[in-house]
Each structure stands twice: as C-alpha cells, then as structure tokens.
C-alpha atoms as a PDB file:
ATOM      1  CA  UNK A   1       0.000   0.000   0.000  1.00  0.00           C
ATOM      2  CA  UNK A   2       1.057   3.488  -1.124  1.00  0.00           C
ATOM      3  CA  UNK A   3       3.005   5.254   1.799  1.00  0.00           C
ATOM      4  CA  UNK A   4       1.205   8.010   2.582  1.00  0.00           C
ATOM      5  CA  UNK A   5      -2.437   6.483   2.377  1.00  0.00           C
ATOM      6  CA  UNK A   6      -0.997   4.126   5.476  1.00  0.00           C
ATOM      7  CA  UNK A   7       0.247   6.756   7.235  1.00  0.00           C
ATOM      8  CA  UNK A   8      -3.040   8.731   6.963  1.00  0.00           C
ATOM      9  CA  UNK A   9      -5.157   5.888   7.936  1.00  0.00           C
ATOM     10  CA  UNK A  10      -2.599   5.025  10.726  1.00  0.00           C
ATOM     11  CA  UNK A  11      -3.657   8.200  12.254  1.00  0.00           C
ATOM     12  CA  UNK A  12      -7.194   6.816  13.162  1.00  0.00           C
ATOM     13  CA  UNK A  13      -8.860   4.277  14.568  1.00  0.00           C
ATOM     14  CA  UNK A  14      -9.193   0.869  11.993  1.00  0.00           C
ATOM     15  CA  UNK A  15     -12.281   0.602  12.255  1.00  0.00           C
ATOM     16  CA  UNK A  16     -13.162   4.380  11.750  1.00  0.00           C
ATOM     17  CA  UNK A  17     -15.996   5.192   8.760  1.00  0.00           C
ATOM     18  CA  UNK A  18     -13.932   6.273   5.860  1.00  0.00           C
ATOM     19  CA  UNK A  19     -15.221   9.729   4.433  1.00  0.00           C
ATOM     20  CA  UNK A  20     -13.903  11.479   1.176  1.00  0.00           C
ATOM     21  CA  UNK A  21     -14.372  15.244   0.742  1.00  0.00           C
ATOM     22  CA  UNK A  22     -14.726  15.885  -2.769  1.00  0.00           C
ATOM     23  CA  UNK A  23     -14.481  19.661  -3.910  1.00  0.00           C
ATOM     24  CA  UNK A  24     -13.725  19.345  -7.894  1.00  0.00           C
ATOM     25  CA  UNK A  25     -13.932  16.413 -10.398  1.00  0.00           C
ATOM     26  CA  UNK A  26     -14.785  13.754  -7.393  1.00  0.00           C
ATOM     27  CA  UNK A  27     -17.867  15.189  -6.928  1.00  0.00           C
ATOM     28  CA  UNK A  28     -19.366  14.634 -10.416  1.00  0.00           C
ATOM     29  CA  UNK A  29     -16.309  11.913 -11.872  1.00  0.00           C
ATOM     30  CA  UNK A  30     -16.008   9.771  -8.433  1.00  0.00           C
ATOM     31  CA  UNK A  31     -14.820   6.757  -9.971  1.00  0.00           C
ATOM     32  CA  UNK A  32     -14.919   4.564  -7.044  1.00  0.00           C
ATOM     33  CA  UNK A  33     -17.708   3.067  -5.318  1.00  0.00           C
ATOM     34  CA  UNK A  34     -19.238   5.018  -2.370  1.00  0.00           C
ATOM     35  CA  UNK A  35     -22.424   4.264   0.077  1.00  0.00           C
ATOM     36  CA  UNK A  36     -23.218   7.586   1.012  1.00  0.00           C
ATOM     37  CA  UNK A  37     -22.965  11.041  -0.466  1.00  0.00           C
ATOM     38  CA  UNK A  38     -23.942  14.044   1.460  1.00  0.00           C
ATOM     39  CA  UNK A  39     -23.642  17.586   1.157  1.00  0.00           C
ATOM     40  CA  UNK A  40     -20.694  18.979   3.275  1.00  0.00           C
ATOM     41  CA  UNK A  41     -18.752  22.006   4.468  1.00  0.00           C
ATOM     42  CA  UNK A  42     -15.284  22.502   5.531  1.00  0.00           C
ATOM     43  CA  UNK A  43     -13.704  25.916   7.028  1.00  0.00           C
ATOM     44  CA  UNK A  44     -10.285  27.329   6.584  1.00  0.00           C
ATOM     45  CA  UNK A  45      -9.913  26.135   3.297  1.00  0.00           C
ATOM     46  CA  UNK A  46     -11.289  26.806  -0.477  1.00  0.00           C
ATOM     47  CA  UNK A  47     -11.435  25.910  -3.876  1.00  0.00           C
ATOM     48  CA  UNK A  48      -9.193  27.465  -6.478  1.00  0.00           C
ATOM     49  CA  UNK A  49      -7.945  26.651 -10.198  1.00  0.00           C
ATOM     50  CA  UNK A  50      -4.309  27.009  -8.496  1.00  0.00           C
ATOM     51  CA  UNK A  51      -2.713  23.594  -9.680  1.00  0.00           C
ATOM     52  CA  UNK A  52      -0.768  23.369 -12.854  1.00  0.00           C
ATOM     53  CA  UNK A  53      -1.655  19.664 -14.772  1.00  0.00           C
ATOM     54  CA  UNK A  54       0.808  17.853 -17.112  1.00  0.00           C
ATOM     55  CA  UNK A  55      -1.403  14.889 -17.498  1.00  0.00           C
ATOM     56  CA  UNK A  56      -5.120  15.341 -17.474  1.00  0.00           C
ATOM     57  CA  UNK A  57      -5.744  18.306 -18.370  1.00  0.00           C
ATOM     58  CA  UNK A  58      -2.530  19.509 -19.854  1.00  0.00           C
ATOM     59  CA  UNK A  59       0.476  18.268 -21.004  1.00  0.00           C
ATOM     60  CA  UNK A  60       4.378  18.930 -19.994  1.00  0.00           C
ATOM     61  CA  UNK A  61       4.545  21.296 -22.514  1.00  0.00           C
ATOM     62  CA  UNK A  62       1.368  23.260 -22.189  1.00  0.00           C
ATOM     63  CA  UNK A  63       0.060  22.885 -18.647  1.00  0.00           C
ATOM     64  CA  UNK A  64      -3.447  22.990 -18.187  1.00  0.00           C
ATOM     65  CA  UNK A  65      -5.167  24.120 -14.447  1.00  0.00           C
ATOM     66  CA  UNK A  66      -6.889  22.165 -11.845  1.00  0.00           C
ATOM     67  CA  UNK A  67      -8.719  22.604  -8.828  1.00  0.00           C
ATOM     68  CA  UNK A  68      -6.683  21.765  -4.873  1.00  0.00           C
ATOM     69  CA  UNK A  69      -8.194  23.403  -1.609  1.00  0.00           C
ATOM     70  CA  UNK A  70      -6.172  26.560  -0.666  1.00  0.00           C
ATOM     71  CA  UNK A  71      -5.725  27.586   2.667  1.00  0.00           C
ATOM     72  CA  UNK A  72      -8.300  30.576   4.069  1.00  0.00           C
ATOM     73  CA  UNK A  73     -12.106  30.564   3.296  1.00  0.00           C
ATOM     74  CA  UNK A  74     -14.547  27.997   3.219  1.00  0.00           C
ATOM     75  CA  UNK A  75     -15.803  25.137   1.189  1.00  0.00           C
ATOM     76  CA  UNK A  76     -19.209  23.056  -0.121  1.00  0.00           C
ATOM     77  CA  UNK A  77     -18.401  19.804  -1.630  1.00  0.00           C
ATOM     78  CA  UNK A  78     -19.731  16.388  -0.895  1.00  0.00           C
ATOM     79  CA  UNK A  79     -18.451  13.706   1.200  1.00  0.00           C
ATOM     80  CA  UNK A  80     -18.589  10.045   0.272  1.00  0.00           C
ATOM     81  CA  UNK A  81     -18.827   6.895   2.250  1.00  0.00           C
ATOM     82  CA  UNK A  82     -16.335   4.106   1.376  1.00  0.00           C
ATOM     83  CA  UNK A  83     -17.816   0.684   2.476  1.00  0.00           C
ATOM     84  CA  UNK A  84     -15.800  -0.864   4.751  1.00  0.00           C
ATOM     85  CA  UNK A  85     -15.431  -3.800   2.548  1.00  0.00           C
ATOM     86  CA  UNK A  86     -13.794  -2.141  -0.132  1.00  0.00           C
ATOM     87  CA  UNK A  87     -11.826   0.128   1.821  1.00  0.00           C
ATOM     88  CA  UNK A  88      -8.405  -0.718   0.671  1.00  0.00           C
ATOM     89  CA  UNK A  89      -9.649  -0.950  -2.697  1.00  0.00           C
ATOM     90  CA  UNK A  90     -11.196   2.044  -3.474  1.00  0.00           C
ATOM     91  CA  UNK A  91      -9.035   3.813  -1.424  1.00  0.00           C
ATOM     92  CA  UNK A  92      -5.605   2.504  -3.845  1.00  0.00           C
ATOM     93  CA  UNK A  93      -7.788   3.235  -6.505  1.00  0.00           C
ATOM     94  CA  UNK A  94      -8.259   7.260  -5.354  1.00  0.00           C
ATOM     95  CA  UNK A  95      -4.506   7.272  -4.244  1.00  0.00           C
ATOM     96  CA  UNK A  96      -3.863   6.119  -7.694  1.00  0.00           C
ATOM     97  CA  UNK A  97      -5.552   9.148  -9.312  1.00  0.00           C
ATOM     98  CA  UNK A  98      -4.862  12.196  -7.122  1.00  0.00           C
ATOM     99  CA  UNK A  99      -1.448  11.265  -5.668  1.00  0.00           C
ATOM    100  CA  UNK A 100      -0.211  11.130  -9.554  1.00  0.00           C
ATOM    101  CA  UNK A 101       2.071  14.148  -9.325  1.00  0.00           C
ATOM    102  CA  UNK A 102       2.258  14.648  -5.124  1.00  0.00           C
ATOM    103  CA  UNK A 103       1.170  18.073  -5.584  1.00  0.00           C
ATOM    104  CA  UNK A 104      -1.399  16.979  -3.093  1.00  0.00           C
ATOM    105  CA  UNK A 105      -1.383  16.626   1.015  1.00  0.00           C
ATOM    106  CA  UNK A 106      -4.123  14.170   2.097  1.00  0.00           C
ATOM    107  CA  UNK A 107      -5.191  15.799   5.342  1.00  0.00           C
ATOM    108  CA  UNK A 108      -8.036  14.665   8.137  1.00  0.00           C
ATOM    109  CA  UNK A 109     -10.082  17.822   8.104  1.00  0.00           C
ATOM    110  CA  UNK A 110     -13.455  18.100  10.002  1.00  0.00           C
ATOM    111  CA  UNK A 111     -16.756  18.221   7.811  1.00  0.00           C
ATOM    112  CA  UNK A 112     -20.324  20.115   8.752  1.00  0.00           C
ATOM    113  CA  UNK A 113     -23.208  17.787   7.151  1.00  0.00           C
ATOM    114  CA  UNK A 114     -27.030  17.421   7.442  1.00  0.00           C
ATOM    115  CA  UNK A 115     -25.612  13.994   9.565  1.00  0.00           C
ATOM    116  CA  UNK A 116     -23.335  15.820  11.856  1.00  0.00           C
ATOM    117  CA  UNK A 117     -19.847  16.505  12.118  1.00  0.00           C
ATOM    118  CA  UNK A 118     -17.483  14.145  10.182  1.00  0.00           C
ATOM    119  CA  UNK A 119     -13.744  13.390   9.856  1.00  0.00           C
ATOM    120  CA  UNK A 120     -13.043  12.902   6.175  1.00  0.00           C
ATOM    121  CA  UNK A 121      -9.893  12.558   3.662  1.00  0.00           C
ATOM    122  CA  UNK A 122      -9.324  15.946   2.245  1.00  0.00           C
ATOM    123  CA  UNK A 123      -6.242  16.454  -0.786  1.00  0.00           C
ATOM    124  CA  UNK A 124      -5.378  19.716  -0.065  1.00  0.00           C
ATOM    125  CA  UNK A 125      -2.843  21.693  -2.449  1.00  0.00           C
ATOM    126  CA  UNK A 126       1.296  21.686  -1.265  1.00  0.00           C
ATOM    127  CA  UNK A 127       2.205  25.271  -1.126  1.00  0.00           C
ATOM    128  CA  UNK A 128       5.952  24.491  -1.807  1.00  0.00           C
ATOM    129  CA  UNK A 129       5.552  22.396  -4.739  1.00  0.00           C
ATOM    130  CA  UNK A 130       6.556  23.031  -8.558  1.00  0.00           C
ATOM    131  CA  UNK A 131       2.772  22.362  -9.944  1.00  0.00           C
ATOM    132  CA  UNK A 132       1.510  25.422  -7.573  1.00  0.00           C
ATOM    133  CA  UNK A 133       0.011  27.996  -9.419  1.00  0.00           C
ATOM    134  CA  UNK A 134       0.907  31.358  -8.219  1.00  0.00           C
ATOM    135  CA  UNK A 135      -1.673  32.959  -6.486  1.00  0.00           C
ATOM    136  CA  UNK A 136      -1.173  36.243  -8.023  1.00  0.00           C
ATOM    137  CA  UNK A 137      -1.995  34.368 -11.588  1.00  0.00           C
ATOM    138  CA  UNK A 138      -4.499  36.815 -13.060  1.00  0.00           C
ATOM    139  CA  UNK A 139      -8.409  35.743 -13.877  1.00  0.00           C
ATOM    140  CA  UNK A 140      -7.308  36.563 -17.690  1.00  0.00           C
ATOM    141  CA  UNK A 141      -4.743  34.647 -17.505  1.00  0.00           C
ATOM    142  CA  UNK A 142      -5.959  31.555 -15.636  1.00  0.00           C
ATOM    143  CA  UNK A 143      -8.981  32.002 -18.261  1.00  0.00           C
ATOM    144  CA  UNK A 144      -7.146  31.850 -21.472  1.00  0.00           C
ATOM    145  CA  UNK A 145      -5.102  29.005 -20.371  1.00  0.00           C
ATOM    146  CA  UNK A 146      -8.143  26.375 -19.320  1.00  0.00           C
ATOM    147  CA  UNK A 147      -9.594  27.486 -22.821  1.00  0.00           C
ATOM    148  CA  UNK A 148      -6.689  26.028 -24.668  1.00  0.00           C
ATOM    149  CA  UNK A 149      -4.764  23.506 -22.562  1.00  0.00           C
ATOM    150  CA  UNK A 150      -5.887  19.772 -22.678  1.00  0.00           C
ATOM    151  CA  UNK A 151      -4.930  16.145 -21.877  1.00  0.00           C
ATOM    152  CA  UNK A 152      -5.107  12.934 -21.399  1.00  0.00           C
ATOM    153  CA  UNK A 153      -9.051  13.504 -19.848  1.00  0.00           C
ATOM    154  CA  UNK A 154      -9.912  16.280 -22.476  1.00  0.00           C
ATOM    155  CA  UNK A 155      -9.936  19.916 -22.556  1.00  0.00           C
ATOM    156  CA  UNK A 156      -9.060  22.144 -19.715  1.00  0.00           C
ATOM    157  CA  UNK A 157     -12.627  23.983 -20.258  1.00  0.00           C
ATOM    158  CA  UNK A 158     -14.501  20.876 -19.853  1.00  0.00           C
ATOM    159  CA  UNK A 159     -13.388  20.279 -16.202  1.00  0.00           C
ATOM    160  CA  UNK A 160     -14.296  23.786 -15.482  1.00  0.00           C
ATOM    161  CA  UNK A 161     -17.632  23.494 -17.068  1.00  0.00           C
ATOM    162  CA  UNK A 162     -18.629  20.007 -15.640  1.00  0.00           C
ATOM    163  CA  UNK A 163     -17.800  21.241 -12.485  1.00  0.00           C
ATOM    164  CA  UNK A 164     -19.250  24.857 -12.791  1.00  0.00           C
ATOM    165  CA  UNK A 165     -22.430  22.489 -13.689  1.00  0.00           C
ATOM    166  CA  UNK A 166     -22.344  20.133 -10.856  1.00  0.00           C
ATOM    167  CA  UNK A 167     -22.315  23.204  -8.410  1.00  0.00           C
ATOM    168  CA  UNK A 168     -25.338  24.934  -9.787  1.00  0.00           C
ATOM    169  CA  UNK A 169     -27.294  21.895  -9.914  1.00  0.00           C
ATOM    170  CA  UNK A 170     -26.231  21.024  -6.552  1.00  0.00           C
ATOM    171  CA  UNK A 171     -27.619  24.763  -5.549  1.00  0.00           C
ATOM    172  CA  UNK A 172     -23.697  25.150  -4.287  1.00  0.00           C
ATOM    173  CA  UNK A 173     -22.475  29.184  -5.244  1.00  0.00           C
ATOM    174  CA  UNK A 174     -18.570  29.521  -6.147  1.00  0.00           C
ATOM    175  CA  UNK A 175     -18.460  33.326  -6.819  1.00  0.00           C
ATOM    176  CA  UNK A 176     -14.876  33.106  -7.573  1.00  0.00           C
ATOM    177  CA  UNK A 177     -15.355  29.819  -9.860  1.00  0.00           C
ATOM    178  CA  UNK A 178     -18.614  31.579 -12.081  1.00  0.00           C
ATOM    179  CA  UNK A 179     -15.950  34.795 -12.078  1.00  0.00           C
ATOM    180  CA  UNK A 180     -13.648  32.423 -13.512  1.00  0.00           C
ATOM    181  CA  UNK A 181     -15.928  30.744 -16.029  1.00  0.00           C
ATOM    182  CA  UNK A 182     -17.530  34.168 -16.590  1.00  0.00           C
ATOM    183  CA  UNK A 183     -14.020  35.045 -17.728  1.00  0.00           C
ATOM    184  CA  UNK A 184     -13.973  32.059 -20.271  1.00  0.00           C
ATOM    185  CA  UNK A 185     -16.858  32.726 -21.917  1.00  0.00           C
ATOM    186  CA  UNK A 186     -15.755  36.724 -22.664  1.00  0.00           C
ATOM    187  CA  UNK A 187     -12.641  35.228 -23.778  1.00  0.00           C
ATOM    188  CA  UNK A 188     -14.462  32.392 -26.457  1.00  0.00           C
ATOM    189  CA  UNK A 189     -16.817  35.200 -27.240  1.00  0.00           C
ATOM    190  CA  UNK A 190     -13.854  37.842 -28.330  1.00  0.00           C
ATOM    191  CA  UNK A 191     -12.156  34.926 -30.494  1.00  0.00           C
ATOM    192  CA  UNK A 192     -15.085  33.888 -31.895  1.00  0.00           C
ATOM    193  CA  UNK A 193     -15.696  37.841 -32.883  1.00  0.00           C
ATOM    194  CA  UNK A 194     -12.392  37.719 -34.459  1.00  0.00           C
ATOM    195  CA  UNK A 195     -12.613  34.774 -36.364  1.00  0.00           C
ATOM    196  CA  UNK A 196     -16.100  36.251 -37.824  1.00  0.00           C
ATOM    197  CA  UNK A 197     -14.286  39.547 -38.713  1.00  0.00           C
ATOM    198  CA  UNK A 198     -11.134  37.481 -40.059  1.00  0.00           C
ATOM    199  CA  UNK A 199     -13.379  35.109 -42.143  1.00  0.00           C
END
C-alpha cells in the first residue's frame, strides 16, 4: 500500500468510517464506489484553479489548471462513504488518481453535514511544490489558459464546465469559480468575434 495512504489511515482508529471530501472532479467523476454522499462544508480552506496539470488536463509542454483546496475561506463539496469492505480498494484506486504528481497533502479535516460533524480525507494543495500555481496568476490569464490547454481527460474547459455544472445543480455558489468561467466565456466570445471579422 502506497506510503502516505498508510500513514493517513494510521492516524485513526481501523475501524473508523472512511469519508472522502470531494471539492472538484470527485464530486461529479467519483470513480470509485461510495455508500453515502452528502452535502458537506469545511472551514479554513477553499477551492481554487491554483494547480498546474501535465497529465489530465494539460500536457508537460502546455500545462493545463486544476482545482486543490487553498488555505483561508470555506468550502461546499460532498463527502462520500467508502464501504468498509472495499476500503483498501477504493481507497488505492483514489490514491492512484490524485497522488499522480504529489502536488497533493491528504489531510483529516473536520466536515459540517445534514448527519453531523465528520472526519473525512481531504487532498489539499502543497504550497511548496513546482505544480503550484501562483496565487497572483491573473483571472485573464488563468482564463485563457483552461480554454486552450488539454490532456489525457480532455480539454481544460470541460473540467471547469462540468464542475461549474455540478455546483449549480447542486444549488452550491462559487463566486470566484462563475468569475472564472464568466471570464472564459468573454474570452471564447472575443475569439469567436475575431474569427467572424477574419473570415
């Protein structure tokens, strides 16, 4: 088993419920198998488009931008149950996925939910490593570069639509994520404009 998954379940109880907190693509792209899924709310962090991606969404060449939790703020995701039966293989299967890079930290952060307060898995953005995004990156700029990046999963503006969609259906507001996709949509409006005018 990958290191740091045993050393973050080593820091509770085996026979603790397992608890994801999704905040991007898990929410709407889980791909693992979950019980429960509830709407939930963690403080001193938030979502941000402040992780560069050489692999999904972007390539070594022409890095595209993902989503990690930032510290400061607040944020509504969802948290999912893992069975205890398939713990250890869902959870591999999740390590497998976000640990790609190590750009993330998987932290124990507490979760408000309709249920109560739960412990759950968060992968929260490492402030010291290379894939960081500056967080003085410009809207502009972070908006021109999900509109053209892609990889491996697709185009950079898909994530940020899908999830931009999951939110609204889920009644969840992200002022600074709609600012951001607000942003895209000038930006595919100008160069479709100028295409017009150039054809």
């Amino acid at each position: 088993m990958n290191f740091s998954l045993q050393s973050i379940l080593n820091q509770r109880p085996p026979d603790q419920e397992i608890w994801i907190f999704a905040y991007g693509s898990l929410m709407w792209n889980p791909e693992i198998s979950f019980d429960q899924s509830i709407l939930a709310t963690i403080q001193g962090f938030h979502r941000s488009f402040c992780l560069w991606s050489t692999e999904h969404r972007g390539t070594k060449e022409f890095p595209g931008l993902v989503l990690g939790l930032e510290p400061g703020g607040s944020c509504i995701g969802r948290a999912l149950r893992i069975p205890p039966e398939l713990k250890d293989t869902q959870l591999v299967q999740i390590w497998e996925r976000e640990m790609i890079t190590g750009a993330y930290e998987p932290q124990w952060v507490h979760v408000e939910s309709a249920i109560g307060r739960l412990e759950a898995i968060a992968f929260v953005v490492k402030l010291d490593h290379p894939k960081y995004v500056c967080p003085t990156m410009q809207v502009e700029a972070k908006g021109k570069r999900i509109l053209e990046a892609k990889g491996k999963r697709g185009p950079c503006v898909e994530y940020l639509k899908q999830t931009i969609q999951y939110l609204r259906k889920a009644q969840i507001h992200d002022s600074k994520l709609e600012n951001l996709y607000q942003c895209v949509r000038e930006i595919q409006s100008q160069q479709s404009s100028q295409r017009s005018i150039g054809g």
